[in-house]
N, C-alpha and C. Protein backbone atom coordinates (compact mmCIF):
# COMPACT_ATOMS: atom_id res chain seq x y z
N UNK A 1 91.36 -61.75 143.95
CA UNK A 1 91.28 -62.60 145.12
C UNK A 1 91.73 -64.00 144.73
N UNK A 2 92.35 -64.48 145.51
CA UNK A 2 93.28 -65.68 145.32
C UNK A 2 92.09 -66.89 145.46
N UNK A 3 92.26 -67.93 145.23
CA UNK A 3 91.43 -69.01 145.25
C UNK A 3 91.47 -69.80 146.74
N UNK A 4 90.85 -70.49 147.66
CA UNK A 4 90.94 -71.10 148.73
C UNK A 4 91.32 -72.48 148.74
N UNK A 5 92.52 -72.83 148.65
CA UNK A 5 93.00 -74.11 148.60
C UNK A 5 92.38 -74.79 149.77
N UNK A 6 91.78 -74.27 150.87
CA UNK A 6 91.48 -75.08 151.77
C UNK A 6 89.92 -75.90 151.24
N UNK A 7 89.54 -75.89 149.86
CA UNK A 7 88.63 -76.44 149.39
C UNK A 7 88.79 -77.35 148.67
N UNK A 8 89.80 -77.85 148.56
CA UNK A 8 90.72 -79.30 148.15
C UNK A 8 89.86 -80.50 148.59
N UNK A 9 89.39 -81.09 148.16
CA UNK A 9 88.71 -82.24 147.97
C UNK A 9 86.74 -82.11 148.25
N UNK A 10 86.77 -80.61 148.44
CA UNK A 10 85.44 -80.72 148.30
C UNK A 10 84.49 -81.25 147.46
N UNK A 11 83.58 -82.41 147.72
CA UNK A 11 82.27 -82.55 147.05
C UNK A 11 81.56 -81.89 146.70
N UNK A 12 80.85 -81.71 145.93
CA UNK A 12 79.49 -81.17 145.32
C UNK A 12 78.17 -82.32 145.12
N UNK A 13 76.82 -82.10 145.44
CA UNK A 13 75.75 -82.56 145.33
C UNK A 13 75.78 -83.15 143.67
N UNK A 14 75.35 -84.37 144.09
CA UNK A 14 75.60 -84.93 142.55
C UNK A 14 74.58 -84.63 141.61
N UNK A 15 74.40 -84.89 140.50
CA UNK A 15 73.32 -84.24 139.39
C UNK A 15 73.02 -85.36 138.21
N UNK A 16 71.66 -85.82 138.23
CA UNK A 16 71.34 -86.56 137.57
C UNK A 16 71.10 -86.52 136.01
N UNK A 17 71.42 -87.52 135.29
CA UNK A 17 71.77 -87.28 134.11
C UNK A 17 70.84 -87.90 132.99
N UNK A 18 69.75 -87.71 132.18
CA UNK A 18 69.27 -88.36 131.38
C UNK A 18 69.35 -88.62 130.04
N UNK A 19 69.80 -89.48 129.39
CA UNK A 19 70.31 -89.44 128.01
C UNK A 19 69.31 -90.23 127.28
N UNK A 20 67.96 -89.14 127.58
CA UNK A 20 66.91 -89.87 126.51
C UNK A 20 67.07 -89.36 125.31
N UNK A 21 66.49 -90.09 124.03
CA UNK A 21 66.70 -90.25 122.63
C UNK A 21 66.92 -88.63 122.34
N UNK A 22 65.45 -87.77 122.71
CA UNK A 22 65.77 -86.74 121.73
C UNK A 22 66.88 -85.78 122.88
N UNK A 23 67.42 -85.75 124.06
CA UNK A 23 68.40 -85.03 124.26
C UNK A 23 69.47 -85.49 123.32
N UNK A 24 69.59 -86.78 123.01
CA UNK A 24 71.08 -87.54 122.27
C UNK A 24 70.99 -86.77 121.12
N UNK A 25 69.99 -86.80 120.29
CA UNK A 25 69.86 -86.77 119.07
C UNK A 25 70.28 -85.22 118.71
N UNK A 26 69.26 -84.41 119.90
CA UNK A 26 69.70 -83.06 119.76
C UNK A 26 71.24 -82.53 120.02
N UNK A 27 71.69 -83.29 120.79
CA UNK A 27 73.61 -82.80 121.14
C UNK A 27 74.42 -83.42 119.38
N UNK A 28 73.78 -84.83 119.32
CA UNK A 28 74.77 -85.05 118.32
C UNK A 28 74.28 -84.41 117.03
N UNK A 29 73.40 -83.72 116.69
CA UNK A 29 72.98 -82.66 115.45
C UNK A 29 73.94 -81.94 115.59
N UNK A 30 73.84 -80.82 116.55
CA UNK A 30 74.68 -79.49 117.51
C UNK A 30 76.33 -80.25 117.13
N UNK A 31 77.16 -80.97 117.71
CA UNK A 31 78.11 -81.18 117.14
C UNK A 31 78.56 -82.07 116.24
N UNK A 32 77.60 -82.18 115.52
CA UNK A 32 78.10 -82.97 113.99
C UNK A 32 78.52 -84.33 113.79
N UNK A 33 77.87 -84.95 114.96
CA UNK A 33 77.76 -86.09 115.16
C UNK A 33 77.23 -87.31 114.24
N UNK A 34 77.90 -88.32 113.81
CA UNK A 34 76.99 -88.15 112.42
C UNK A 34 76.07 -90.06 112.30
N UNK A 35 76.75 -90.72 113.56
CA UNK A 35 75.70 -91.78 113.96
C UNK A 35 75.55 -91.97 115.07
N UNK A 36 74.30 -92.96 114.77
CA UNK A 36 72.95 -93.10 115.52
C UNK A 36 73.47 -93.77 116.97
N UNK A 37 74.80 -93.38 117.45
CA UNK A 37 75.45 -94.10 119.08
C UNK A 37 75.25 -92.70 120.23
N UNK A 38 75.45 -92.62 121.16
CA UNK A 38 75.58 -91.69 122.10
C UNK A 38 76.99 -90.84 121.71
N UNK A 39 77.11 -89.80 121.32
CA UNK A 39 78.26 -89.31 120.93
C UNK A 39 79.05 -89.00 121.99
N UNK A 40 79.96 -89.67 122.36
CA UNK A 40 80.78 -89.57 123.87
C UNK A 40 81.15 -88.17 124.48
N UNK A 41 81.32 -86.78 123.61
CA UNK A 41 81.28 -85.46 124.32
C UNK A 41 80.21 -85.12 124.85
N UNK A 42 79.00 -86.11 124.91
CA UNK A 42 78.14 -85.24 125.65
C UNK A 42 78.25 -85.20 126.84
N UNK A 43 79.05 -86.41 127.39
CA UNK A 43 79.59 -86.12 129.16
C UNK A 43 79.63 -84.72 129.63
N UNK A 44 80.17 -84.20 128.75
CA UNK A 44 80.66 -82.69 129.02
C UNK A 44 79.50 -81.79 129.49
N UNK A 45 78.01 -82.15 128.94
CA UNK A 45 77.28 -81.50 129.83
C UNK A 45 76.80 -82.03 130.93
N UNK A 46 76.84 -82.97 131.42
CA UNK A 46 76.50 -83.71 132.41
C UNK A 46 78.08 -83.33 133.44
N UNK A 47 79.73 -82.70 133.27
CA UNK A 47 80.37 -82.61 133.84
C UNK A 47 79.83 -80.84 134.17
N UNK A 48 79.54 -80.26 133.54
CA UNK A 48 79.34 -78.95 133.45
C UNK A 48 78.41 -78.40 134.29
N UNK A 49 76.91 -78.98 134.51
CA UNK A 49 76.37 -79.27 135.79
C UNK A 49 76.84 -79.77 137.00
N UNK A 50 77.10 -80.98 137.08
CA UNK A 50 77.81 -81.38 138.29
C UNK A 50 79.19 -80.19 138.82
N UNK A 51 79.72 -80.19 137.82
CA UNK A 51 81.07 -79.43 138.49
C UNK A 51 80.98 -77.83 138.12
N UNK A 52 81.33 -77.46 136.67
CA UNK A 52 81.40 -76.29 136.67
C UNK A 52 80.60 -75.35 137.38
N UNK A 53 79.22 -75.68 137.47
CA UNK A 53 78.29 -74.90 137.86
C UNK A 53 78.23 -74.32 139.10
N UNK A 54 79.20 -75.15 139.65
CA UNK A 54 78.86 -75.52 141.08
C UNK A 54 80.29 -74.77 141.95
N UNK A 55 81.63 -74.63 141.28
CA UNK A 55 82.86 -74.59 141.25
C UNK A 55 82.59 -72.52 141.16
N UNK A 56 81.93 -72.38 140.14
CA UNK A 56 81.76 -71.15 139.60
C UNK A 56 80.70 -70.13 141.22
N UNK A 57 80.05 -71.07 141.71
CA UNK A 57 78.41 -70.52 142.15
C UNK A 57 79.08 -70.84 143.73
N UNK A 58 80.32 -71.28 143.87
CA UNK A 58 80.75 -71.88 145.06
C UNK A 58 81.71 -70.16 145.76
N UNK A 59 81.09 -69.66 146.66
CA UNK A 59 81.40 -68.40 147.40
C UNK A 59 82.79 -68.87 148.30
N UNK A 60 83.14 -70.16 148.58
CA UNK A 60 83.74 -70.44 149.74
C UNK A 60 85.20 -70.56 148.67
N UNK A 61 85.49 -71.02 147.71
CA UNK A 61 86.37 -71.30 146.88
C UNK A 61 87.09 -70.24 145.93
N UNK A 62 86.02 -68.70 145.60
CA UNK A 62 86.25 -67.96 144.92
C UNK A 62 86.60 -67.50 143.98
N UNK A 63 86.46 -68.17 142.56
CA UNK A 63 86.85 -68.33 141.54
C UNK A 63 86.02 -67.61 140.38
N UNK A 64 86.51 -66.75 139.90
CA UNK A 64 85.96 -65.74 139.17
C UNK A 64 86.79 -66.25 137.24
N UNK A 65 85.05 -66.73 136.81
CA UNK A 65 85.23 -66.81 135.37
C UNK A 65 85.80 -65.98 134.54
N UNK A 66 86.11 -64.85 134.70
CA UNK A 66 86.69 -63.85 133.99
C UNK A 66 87.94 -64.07 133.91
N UNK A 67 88.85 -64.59 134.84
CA UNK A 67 90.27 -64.56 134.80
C UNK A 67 90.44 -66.79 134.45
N UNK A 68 89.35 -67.31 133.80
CA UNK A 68 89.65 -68.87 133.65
C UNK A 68 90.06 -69.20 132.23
N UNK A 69 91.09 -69.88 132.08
CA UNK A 69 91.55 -70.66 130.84
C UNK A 69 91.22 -72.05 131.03
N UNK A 70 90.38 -72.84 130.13
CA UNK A 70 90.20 -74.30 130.25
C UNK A 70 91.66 -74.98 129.61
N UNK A 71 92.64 -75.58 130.68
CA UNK A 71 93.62 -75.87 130.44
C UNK A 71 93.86 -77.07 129.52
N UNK A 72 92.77 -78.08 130.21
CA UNK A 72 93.43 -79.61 129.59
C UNK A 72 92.05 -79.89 130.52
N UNK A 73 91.95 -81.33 129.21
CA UNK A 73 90.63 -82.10 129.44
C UNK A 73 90.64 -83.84 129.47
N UNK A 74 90.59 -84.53 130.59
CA UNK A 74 90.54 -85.74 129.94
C UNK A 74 90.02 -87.04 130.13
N UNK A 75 89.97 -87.88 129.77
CA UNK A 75 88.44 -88.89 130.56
C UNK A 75 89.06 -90.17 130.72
N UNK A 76 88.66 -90.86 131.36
CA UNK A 76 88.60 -92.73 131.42
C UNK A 76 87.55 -93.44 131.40
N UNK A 77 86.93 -93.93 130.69
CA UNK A 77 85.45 -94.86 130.28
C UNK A 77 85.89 -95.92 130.78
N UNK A 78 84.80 -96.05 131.81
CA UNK A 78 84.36 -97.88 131.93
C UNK A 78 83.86 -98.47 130.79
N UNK A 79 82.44 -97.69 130.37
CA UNK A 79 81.65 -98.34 129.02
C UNK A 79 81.37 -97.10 128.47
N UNK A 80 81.11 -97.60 127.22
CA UNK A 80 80.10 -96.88 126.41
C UNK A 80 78.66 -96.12 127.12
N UNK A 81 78.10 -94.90 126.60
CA UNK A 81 76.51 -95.09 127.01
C UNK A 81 75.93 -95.05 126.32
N UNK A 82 74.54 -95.10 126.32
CA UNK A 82 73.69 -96.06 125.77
C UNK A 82 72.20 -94.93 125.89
N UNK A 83 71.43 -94.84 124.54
CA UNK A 83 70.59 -94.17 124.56
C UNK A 83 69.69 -94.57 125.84
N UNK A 84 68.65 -94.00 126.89
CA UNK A 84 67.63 -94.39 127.91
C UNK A 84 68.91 -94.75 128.71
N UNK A 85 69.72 -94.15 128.94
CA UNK A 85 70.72 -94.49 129.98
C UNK A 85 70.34 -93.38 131.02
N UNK A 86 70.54 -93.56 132.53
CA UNK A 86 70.68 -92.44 133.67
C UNK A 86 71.79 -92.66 134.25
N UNK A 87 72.42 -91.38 133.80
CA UNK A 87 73.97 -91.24 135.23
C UNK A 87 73.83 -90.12 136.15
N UNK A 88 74.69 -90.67 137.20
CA UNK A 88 74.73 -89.52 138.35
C UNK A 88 75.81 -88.94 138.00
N UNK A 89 76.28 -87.76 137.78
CA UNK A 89 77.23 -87.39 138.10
C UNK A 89 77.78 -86.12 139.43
N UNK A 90 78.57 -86.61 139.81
CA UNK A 90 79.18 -85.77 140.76
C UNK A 90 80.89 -85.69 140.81
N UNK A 91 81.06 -84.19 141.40
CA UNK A 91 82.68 -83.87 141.05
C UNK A 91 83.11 -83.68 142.34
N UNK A 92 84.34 -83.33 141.93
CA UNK A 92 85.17 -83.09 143.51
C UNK A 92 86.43 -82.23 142.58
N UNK A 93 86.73 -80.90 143.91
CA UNK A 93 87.93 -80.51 143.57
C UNK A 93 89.46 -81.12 143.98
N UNK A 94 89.42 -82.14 142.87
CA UNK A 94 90.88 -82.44 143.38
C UNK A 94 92.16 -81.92 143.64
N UNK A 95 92.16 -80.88 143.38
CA UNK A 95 93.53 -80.41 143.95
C UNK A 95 93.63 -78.57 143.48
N UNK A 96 94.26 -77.93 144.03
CA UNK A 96 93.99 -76.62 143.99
C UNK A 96 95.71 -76.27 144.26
N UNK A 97 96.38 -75.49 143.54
CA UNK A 97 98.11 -75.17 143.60
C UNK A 97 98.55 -73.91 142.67
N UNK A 98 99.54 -73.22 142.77
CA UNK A 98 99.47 -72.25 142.01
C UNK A 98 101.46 -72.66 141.63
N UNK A 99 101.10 -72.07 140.22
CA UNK A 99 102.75 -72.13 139.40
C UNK A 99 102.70 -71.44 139.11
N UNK A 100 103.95 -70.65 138.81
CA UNK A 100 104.26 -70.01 138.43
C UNK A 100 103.41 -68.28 137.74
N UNK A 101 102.99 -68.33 138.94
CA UNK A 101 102.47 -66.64 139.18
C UNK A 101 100.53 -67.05 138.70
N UNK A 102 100.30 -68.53 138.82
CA UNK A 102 98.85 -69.03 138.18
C UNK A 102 98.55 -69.87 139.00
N UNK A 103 97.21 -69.66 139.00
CA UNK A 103 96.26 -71.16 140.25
C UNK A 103 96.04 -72.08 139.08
N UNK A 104 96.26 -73.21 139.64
CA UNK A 104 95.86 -74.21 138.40
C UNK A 104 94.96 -75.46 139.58
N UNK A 105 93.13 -75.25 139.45
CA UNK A 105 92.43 -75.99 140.05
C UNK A 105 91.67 -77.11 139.27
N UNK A 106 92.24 -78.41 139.68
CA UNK A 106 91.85 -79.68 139.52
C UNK A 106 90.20 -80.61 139.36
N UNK A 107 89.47 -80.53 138.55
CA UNK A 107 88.04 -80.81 138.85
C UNK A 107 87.95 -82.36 138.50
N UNK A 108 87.40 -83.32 139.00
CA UNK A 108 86.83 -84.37 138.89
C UNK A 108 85.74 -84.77 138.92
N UNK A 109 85.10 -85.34 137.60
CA UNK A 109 83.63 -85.73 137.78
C UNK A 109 83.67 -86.96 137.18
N UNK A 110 82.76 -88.14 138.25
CA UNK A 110 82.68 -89.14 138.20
C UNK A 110 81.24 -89.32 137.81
N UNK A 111 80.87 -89.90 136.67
CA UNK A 111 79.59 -90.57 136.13
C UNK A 111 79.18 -91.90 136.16
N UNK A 112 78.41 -92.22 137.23
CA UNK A 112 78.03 -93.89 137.53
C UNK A 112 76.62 -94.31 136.99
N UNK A 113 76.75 -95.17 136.82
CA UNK A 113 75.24 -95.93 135.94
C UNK A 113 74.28 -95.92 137.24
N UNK A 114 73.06 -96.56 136.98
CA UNK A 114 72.20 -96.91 137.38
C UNK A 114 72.77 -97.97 138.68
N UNK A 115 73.26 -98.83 138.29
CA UNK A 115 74.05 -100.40 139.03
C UNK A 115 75.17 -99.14 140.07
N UNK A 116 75.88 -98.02 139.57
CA UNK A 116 76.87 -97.63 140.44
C UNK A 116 78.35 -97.85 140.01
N UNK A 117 78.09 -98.48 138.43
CA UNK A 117 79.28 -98.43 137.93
C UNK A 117 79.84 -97.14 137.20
N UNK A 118 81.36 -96.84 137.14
CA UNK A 118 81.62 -95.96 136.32
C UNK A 118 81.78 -96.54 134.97
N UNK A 119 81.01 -95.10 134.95
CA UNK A 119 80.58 -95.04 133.17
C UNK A 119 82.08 -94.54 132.99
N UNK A 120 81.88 -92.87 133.10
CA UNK A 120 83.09 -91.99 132.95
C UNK A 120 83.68 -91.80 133.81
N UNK A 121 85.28 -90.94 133.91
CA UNK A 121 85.88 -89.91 134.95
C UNK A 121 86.32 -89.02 134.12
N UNK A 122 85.73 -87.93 134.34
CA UNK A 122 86.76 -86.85 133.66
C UNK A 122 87.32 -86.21 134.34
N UNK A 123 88.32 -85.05 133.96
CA UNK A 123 88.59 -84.43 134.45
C UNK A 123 89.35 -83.06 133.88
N UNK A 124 89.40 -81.98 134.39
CA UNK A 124 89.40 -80.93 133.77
C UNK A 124 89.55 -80.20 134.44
N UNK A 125 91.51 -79.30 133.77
CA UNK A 125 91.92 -78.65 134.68
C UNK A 125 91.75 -77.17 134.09
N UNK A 126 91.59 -76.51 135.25
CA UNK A 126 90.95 -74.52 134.82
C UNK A 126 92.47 -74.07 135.08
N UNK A 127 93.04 -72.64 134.54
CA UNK A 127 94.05 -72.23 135.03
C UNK A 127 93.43 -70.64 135.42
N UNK A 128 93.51 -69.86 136.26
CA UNK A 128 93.15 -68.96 137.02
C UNK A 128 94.30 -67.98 136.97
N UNK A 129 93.92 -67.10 135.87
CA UNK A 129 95.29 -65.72 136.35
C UNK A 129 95.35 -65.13 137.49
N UNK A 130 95.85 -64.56 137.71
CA UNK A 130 95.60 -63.39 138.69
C UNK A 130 95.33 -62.11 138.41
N UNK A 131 94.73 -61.64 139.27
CA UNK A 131 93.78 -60.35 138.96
C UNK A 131 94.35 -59.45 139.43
N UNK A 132 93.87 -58.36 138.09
CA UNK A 132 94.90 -57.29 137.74
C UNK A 132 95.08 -56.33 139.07
């Protein structure tokens, strides 16, 4: 089943983010993180909630993990974060298109501070085969 481009700029409910000491401490053990700063991949679980979860669990869009390649990944920082930091994050599907015999769907997740500034943007594109 083909993917529903007519879900092109849909929002998702945003998801709050807490980066108290021992979550930090525990991500940057896990990837080998080796000082005492916020190790900047942990966005990735705070994008993974907000978006993937949601992208995957989303019936109207139809996108089946079995046929997904994580294509390309990539971010823009306002700031640094900061241990006792809270972000919101929330995504949007930016764009949904198919090449060359492949859906290639667009995810955006925006992470704002406390104040409403962006922290992060990532973004991260899935490529979707088609099914056999």
């Amino acid at each position: 089943m083909p993917l529903n481009p007519a879900v092109a700029g849909k929002k998702y409910p945003p998801v709050e983010f807490r980066l108290d000491a021992e979550r930090v401490e525990a991500f940057a053990r896990a990837v080998g993180h080796p000082t005492d700063d916020v190790p900047p991949t942990i966005v990735t679980v705070a994008e993974i909630a907000a978006g993937l979860a949601n992208v995957l669990a989303d019936p109207e869009l139809g996108l089946d993990l079995a046929r997904v390649l994580h294509g390309e990944q990539e971010y823009e920082w306002g700031h640094p974060l900061t241990v006792g930091e809270r972000v919101v994050a929330e995504a949007t599907i930016e764009d949904i298109r198919s090449k060359a015999g492949l859906e290639i769907l667009r995810l955006r997740t925006d992470l704002r501070d406390e104040a409403g500034r962006t922290v992060v943007v990532g973004r991260s594109t899935l490529i979707v085969r088609a099914s056999a």
